[in-house]
N, C-alpha and C. Protein backbone atom coordinates (compact mmCIF):
# COMPACT_ATOMS: atom_id res chain seq x y z
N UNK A 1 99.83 99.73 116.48
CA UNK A 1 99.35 99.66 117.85
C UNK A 1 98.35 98.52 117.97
N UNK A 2 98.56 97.77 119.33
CA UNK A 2 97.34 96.85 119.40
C UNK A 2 96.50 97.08 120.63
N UNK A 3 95.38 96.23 120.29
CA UNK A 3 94.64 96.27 121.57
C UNK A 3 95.40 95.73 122.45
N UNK A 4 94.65 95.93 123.91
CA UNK A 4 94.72 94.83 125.20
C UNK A 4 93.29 94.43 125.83
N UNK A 5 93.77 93.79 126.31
CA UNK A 5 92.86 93.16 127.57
C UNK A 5 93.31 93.60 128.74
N UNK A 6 93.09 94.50 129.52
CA UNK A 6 93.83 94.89 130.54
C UNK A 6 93.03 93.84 131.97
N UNK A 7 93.40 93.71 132.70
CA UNK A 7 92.74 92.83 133.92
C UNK A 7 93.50 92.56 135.27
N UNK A 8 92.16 92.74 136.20
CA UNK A 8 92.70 93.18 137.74
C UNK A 8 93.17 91.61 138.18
N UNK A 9 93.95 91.84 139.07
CA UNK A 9 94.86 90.83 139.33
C UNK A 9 93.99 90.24 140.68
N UNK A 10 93.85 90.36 141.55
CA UNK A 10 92.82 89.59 142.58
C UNK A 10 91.57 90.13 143.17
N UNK A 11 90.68 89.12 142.50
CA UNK A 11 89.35 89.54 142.40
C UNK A 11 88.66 88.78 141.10
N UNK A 12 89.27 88.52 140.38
CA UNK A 12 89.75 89.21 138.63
C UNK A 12 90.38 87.48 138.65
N UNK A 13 91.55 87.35 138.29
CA UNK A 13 92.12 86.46 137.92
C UNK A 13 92.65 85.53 139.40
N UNK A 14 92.79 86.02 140.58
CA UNK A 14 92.95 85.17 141.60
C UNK A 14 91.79 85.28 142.81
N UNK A 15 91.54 84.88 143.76
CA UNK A 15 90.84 84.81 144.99
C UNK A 15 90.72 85.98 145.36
N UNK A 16 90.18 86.57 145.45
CA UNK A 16 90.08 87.90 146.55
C UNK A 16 90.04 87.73 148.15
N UNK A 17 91.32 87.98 148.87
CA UNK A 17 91.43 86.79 150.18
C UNK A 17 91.47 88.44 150.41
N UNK A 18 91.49 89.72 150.46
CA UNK A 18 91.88 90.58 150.96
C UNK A 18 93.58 91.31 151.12
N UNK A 19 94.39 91.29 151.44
CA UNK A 19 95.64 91.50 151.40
C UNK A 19 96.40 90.34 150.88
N UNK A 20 97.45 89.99 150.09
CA UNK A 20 97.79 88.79 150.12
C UNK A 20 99.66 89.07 150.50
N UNK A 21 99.27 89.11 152.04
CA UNK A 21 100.16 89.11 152.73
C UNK A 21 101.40 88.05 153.15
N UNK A 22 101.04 86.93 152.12
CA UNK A 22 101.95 85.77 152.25
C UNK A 22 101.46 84.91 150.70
N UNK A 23 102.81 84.04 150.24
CA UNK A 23 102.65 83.96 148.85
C UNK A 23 101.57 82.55 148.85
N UNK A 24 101.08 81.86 150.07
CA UNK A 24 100.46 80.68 150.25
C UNK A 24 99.07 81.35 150.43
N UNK A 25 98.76 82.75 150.17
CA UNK A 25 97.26 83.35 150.23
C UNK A 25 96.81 83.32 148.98
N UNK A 26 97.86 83.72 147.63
CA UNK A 26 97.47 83.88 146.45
C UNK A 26 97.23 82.52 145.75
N UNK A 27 96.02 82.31 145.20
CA UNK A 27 95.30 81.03 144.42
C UNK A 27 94.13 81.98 143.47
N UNK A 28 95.13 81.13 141.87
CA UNK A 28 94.62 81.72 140.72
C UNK A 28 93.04 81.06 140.81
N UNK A 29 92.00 81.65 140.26
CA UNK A 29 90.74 80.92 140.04
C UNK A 29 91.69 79.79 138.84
N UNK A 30 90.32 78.74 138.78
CA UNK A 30 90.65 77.83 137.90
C UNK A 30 90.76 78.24 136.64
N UNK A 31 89.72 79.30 136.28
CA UNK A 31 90.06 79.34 134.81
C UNK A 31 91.02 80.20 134.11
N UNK A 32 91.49 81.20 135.35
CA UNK A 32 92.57 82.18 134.86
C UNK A 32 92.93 81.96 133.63
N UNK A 33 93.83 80.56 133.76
CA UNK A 33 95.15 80.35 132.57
C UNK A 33 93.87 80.36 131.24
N UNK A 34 93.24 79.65 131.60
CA UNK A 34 92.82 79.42 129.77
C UNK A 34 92.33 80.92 129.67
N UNK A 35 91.93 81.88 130.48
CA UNK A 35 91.23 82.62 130.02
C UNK A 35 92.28 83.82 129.42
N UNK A 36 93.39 83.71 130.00
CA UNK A 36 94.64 84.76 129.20
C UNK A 36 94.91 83.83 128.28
N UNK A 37 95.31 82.49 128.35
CA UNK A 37 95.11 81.58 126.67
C UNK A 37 94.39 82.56 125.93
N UNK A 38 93.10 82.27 126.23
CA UNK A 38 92.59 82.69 124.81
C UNK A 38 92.38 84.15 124.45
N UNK A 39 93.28 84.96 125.20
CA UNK A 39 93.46 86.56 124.91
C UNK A 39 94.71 86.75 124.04
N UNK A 40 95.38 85.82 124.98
CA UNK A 40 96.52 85.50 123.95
C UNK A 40 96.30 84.96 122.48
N UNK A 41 95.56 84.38 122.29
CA UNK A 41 94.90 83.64 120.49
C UNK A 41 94.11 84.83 120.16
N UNK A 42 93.31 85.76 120.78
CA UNK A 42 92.49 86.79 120.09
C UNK A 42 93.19 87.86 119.27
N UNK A 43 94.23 87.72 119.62
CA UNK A 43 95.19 89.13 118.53
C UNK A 43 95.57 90.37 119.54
N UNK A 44 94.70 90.13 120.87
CA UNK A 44 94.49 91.27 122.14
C UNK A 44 96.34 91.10 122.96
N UNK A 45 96.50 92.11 123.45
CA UNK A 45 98.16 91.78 124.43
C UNK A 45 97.58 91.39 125.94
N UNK A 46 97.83 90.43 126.72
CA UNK A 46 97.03 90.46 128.10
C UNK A 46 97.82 91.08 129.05
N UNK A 47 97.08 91.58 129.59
CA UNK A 47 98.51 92.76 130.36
C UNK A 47 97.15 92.85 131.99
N UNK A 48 97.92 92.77 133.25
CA UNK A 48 97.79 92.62 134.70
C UNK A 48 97.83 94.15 135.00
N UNK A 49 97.08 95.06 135.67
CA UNK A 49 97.20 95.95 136.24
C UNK A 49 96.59 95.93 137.66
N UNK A 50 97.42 96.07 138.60
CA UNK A 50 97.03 96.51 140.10
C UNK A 50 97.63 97.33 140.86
N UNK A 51 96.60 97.53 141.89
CA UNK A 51 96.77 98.35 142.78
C UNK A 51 97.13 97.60 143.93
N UNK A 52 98.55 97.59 144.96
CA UNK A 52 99.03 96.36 145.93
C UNK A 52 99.41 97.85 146.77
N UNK A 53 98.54 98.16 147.74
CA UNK A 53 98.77 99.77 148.78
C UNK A 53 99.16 98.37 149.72
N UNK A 54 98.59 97.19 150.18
CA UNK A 54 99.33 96.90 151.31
C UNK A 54 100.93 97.54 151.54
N UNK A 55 101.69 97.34 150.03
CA UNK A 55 103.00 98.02 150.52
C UNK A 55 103.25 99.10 151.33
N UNK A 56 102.19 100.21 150.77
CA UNK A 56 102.40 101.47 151.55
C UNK A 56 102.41 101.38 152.94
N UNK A 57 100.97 100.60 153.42
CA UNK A 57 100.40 100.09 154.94
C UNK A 57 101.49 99.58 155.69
N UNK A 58 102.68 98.91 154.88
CA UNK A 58 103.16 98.00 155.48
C UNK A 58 102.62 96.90 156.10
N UNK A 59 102.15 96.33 155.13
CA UNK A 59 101.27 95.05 155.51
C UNK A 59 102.83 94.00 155.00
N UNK A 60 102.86 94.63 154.32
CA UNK A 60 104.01 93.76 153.68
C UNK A 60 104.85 94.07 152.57
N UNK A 61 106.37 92.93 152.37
CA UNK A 61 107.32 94.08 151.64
C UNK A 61 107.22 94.11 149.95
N UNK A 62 107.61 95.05 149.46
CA UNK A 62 107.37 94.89 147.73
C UNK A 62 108.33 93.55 147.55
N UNK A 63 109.37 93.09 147.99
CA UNK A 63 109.14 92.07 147.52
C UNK A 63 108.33 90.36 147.37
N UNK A 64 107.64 90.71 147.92
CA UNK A 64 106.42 90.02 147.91
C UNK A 64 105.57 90.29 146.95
N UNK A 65 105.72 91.29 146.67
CA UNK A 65 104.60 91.73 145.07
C UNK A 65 105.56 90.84 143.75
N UNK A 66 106.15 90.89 144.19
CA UNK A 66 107.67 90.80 142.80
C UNK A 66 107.03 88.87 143.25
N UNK A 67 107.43 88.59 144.37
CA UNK A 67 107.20 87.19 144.84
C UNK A 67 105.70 86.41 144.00
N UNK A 68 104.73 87.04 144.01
CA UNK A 68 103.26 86.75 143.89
C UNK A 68 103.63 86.75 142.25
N UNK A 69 103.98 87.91 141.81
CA UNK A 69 103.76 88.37 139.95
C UNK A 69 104.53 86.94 139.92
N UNK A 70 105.87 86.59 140.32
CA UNK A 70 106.65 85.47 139.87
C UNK A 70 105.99 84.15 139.44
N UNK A 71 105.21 83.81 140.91
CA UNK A 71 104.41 82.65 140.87
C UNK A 71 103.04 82.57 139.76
N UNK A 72 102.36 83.85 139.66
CA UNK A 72 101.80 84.14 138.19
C UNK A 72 101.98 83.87 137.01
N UNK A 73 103.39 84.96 136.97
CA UNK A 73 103.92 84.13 135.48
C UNK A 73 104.29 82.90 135.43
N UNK A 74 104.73 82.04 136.47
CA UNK A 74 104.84 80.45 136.53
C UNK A 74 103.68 79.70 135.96
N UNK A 75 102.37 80.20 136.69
CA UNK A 75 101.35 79.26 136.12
C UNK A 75 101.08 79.94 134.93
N UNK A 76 100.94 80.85 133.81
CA UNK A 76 100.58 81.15 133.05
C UNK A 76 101.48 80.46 131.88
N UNK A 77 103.04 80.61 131.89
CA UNK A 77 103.66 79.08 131.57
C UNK A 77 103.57 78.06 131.39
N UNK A 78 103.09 77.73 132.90
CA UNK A 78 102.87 76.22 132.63
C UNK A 78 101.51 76.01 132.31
N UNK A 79 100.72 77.07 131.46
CA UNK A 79 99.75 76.47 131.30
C UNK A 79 99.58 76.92 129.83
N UNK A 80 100.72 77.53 129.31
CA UNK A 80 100.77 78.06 127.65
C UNK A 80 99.76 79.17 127.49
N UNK A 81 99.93 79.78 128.59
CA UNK A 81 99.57 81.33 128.34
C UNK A 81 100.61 82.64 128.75
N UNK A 82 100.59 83.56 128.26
CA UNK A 82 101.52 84.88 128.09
C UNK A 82 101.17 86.09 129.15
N UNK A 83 101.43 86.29 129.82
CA UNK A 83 101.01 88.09 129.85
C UNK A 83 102.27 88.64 129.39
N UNK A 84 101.75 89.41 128.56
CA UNK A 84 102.68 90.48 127.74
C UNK A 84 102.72 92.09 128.39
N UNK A 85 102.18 92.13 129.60
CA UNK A 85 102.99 93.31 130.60
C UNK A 85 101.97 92.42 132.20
N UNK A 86 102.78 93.32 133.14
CA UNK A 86 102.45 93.49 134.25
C UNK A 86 102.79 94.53 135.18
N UNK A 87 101.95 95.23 135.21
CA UNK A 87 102.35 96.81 135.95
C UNK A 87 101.40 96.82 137.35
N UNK A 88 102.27 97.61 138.67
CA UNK A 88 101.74 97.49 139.70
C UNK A 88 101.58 98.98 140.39
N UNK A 89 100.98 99.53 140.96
CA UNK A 89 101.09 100.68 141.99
C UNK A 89 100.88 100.08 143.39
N UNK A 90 102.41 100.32 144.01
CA UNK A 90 102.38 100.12 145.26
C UNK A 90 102.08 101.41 146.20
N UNK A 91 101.60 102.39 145.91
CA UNK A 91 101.27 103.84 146.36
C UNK A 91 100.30 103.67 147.30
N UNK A 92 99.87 104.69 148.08
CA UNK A 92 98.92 104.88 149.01
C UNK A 92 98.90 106.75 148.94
N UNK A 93 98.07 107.22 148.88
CA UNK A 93 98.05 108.99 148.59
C UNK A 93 98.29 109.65 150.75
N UNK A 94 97.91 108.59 151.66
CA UNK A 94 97.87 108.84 152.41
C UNK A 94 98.35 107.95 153.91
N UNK A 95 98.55 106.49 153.55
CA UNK A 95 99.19 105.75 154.14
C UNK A 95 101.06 105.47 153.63
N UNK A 96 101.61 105.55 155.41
CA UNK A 96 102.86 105.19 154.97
C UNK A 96 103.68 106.28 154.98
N UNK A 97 105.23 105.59 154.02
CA UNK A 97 105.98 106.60 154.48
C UNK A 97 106.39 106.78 152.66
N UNK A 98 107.28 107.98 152.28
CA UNK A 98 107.58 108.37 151.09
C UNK A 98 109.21 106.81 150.68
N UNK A 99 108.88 106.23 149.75
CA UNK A 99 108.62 106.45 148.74
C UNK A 99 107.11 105.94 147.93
N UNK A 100 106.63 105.17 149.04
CA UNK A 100 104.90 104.39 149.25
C UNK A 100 104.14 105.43 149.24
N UNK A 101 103.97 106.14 149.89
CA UNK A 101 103.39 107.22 150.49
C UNK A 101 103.48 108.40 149.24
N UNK A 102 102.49 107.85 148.45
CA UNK A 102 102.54 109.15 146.96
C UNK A 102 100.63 109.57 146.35
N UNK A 103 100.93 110.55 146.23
CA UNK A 103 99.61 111.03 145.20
C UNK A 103 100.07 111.09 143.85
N UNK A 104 100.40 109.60 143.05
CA UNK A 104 100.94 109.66 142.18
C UNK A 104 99.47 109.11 141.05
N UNK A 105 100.07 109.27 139.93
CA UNK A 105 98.82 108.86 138.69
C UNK A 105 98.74 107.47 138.57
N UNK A 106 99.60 106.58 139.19
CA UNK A 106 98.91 105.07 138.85
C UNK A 106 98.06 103.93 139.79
N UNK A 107 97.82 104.86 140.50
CA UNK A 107 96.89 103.97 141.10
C UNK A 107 95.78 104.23 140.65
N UNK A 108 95.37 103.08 140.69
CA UNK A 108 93.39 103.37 139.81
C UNK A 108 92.72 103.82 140.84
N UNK A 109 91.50 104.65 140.17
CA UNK A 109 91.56 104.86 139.04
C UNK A 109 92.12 105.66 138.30
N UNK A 110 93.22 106.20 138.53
CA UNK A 110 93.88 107.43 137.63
C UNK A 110 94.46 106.29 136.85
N UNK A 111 94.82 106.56 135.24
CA UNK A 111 95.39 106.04 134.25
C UNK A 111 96.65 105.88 134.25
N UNK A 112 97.43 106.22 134.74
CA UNK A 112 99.14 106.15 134.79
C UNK A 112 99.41 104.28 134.19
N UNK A 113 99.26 103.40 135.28
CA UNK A 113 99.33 102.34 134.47
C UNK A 113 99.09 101.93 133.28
N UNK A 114 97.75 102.04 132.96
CA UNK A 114 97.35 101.95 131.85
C UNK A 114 98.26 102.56 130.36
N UNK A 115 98.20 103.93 130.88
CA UNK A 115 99.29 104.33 130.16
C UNK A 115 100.53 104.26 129.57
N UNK A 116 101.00 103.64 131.02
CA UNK A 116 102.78 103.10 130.75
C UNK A 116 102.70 101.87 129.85
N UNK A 117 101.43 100.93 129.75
CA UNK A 117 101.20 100.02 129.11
C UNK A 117 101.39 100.71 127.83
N UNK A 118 100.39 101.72 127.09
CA UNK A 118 100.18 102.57 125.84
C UNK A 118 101.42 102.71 125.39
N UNK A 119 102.28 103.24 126.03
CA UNK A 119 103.71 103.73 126.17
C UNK A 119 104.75 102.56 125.42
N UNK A 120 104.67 102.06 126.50
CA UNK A 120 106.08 100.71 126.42
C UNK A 120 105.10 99.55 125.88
N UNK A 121 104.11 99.32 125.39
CA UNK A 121 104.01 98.42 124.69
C UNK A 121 103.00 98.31 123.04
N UNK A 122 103.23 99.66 123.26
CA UNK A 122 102.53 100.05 122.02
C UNK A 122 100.64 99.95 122.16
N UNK A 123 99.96 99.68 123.09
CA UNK A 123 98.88 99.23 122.96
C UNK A 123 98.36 100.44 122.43
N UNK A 124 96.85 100.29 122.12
CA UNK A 124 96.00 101.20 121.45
C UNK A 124 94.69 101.40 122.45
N UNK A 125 94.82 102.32 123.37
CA UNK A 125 94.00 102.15 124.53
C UNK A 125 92.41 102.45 124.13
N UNK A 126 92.11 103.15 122.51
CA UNK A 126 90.35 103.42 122.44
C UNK A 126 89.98 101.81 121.96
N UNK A 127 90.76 101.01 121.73
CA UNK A 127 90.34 99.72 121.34
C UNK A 127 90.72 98.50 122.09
N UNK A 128 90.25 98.86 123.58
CA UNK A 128 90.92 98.15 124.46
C UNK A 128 90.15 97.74 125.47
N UNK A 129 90.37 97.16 126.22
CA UNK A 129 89.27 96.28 127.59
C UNK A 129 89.78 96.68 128.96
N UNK A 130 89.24 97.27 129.74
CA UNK A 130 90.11 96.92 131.41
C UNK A 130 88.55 95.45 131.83
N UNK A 131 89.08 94.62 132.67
CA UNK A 131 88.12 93.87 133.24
C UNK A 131 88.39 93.96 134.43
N UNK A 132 87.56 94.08 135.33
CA UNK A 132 87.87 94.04 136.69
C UNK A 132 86.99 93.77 137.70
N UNK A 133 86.63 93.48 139.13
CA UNK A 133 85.64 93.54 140.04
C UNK A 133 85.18 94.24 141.13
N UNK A 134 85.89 95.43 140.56
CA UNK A 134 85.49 97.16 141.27
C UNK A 134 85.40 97.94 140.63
N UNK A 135 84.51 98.93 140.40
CA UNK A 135 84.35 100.22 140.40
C UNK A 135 85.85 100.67 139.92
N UNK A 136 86.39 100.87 140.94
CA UNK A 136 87.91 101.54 140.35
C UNK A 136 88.37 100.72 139.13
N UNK A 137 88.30 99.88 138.63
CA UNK A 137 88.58 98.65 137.38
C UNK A 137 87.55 99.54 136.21
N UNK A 138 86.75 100.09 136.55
CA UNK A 138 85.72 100.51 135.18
C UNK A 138 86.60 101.57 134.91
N UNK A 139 86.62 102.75 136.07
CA UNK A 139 86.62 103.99 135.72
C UNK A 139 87.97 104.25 135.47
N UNK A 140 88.90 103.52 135.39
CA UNK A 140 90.19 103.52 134.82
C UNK A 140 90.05 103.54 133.81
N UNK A 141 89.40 102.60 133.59
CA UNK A 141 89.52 101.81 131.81
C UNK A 141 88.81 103.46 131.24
N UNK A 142 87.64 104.00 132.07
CA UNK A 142 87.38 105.05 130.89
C UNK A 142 87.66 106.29 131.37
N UNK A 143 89.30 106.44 132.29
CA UNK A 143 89.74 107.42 132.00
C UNK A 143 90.38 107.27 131.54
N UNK A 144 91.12 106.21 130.84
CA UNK A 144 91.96 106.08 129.94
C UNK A 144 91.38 106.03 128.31
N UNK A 145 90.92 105.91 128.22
CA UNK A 145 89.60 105.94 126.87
C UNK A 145 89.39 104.37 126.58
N UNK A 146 89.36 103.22 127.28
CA UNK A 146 88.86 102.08 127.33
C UNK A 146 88.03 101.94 127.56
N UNK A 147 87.34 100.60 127.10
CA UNK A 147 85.77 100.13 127.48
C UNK A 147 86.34 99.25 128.92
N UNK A 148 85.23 98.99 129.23
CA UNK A 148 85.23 97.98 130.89
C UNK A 148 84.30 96.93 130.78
N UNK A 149 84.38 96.02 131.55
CA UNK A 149 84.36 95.32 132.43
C UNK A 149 84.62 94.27 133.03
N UNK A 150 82.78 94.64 133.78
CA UNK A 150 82.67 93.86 135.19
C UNK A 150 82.48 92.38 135.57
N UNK A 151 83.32 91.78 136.15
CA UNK A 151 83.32 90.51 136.83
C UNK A 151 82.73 89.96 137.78
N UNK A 152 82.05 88.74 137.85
CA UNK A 152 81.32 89.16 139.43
C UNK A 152 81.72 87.60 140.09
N UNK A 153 82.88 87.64 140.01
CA UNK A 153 83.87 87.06 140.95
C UNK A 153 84.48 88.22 142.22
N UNK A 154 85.55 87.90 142.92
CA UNK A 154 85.87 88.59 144.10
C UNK A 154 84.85 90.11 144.69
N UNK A 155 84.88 90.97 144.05
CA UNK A 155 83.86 91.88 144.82
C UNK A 155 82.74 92.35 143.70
N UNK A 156 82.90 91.78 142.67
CA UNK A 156 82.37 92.01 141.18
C UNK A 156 80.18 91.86 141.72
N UNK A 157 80.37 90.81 142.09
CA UNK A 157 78.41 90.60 141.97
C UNK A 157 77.90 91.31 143.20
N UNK A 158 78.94 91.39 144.08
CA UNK A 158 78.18 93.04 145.16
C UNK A 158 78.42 94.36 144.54
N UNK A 159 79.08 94.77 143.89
CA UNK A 159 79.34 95.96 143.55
C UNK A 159 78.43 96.30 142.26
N UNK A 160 78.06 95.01 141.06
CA UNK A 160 76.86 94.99 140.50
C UNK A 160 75.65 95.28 140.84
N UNK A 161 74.93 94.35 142.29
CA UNK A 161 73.69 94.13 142.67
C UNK A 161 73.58 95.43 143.59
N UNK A 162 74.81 95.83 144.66
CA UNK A 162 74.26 96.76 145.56
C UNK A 162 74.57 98.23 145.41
N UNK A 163 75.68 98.69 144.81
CA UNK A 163 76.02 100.10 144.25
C UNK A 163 76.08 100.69 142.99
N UNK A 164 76.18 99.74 142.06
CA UNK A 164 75.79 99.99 140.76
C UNK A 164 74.93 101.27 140.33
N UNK A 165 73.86 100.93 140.73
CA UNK A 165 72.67 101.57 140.38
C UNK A 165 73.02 103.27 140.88
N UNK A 166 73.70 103.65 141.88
CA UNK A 166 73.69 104.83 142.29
C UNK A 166 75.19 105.28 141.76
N UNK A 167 76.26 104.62 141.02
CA UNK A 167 77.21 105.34 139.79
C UNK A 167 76.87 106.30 139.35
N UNK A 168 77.43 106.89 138.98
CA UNK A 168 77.27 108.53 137.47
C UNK A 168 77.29 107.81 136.61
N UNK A 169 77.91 106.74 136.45
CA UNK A 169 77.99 106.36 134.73
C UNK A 169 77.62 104.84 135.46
N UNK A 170 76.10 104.15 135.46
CA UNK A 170 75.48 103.55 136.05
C UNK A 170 75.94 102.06 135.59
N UNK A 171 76.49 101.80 134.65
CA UNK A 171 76.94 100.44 134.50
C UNK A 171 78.15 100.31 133.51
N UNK A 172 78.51 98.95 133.69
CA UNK A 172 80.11 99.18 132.84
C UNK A 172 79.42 98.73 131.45
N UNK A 173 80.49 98.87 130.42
CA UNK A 173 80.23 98.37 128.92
C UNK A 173 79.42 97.01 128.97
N UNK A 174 80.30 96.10 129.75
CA UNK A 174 79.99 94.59 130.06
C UNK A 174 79.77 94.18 131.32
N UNK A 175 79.33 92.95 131.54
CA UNK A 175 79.29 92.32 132.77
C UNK A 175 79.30 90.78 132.77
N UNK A 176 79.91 89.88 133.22
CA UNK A 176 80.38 88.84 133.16
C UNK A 176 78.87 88.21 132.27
N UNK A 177 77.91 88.27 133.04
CA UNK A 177 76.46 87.54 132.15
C UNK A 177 76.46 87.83 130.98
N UNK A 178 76.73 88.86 130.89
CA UNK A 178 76.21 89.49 129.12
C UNK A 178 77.06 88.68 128.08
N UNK A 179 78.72 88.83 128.49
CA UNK A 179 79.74 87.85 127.93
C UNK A 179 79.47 86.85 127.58
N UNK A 180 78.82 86.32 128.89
CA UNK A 180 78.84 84.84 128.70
C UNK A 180 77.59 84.36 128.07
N UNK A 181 76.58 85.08 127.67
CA UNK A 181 75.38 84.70 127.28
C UNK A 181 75.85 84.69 126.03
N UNK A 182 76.96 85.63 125.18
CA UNK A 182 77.76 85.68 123.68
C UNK A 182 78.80 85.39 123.60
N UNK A 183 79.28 84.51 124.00
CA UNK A 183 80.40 84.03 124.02
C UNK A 183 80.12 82.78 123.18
N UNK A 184 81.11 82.63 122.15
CA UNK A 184 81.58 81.06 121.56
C UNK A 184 82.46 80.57 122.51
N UNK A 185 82.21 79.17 122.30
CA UNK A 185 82.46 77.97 123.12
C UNK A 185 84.33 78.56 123.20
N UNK A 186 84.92 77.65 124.35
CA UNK A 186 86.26 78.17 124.43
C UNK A 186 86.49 76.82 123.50
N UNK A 187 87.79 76.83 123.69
CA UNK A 187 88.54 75.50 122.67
C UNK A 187 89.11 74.64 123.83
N UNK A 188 89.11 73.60 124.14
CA UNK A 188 89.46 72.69 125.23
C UNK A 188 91.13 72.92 124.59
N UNK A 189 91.94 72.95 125.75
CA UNK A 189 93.43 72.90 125.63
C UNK A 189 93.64 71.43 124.92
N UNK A 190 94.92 71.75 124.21
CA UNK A 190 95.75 70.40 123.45
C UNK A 190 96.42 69.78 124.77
N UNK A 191 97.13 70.63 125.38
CA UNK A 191 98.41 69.99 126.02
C UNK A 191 97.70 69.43 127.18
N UNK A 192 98.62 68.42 128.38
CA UNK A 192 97.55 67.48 129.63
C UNK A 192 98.14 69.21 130.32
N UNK A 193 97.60 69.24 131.39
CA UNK A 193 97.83 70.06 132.98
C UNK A 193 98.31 68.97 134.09
């Protein structure tokens, strides 16, 4: 079994525009690619977990989720990085109509994703990461028996500075500063972009 890196898909690795109701909304941050690069070189599996309820809302159709993951794995390609899963909950417990319309286990924070990851890709979830920039991104990771964290990109440095403090379980494992205050240098890519 291996670890992962588990990580929220917008907020996290793209813009947080709010719904991304058209595929010209979704724009990876810059450092995305190198940063699954080098999850990919750590020995970790990088694996995408989200929650996309616009489906349920009918904001817009699942294939547009399928549309967005596509253009993802494009740049992660072309930039010589992997994700080795990508799992989505298009659910809503209360918006919508059935088959959207579910109180099912994978939407975060309930573990179901996470799990199916455990499942079908062998990961080893007590030696594992969720990163994310909500609340629901922590408490996944530790209902699944993962460590967390927090990002303070897309909703990450409000959800630090202004609700944090009043959590049950008052802060995540990590937080983007702490990382980065211990972090070794990345390795500048070989190949041009």
């Amino acid at each position: 079994m291996k670890p992962a890196i588990f990580m929220d898909r917008d907020g996290t690795l793209s813009h947080e525009v709010g719904y991304v109701n058209h595929l010209s909304r979704f724009r990876l941050y810059p450092y995305a690619v190198d940063a699954v690069r080098l999850i990919n070189r750590s020995g970790f599996l990088a694996v995408v977990v989200t929650n996309q309820a616009g489906v349920a809302r009918g904001y817009f159709p699942e294939s547009l989720v399928h549309e967005v993951h596509g253009a993802l794995r494009d740049a992660m390609d072309k930039g010589g990085a992997r994700l080795d899963g990508l799992y989505v909950c298009l659910h809503h417990p209360s918006a919508g109509e059935p088959p959207y319309r579910a109180d099912c286990d994978c939407r975060k924070p309930r573990p179901g994703l996470l799990r199916r990851a455990e499942a079908e890709l062998g990961v080893d979830l007590r030696r594992s990461w969720m990163v994310g920039d909500r609340r629901n991104d922590l408490e996944v990771a530790w209902n699944a028996g993962a460590r967390a964290a927090l990002v303070r990109s897309g909703y990450g440095l409000g959800e630090l500075t202004y609700h944090a403090p009043a959590w049950p379980r008052h802060a995540p494992d990590n937080h983007a500063a702490r990382a980065h205050a211990h972090r070794t240098p990345c390795p500048r890519p070989s190949h041009p972009r």
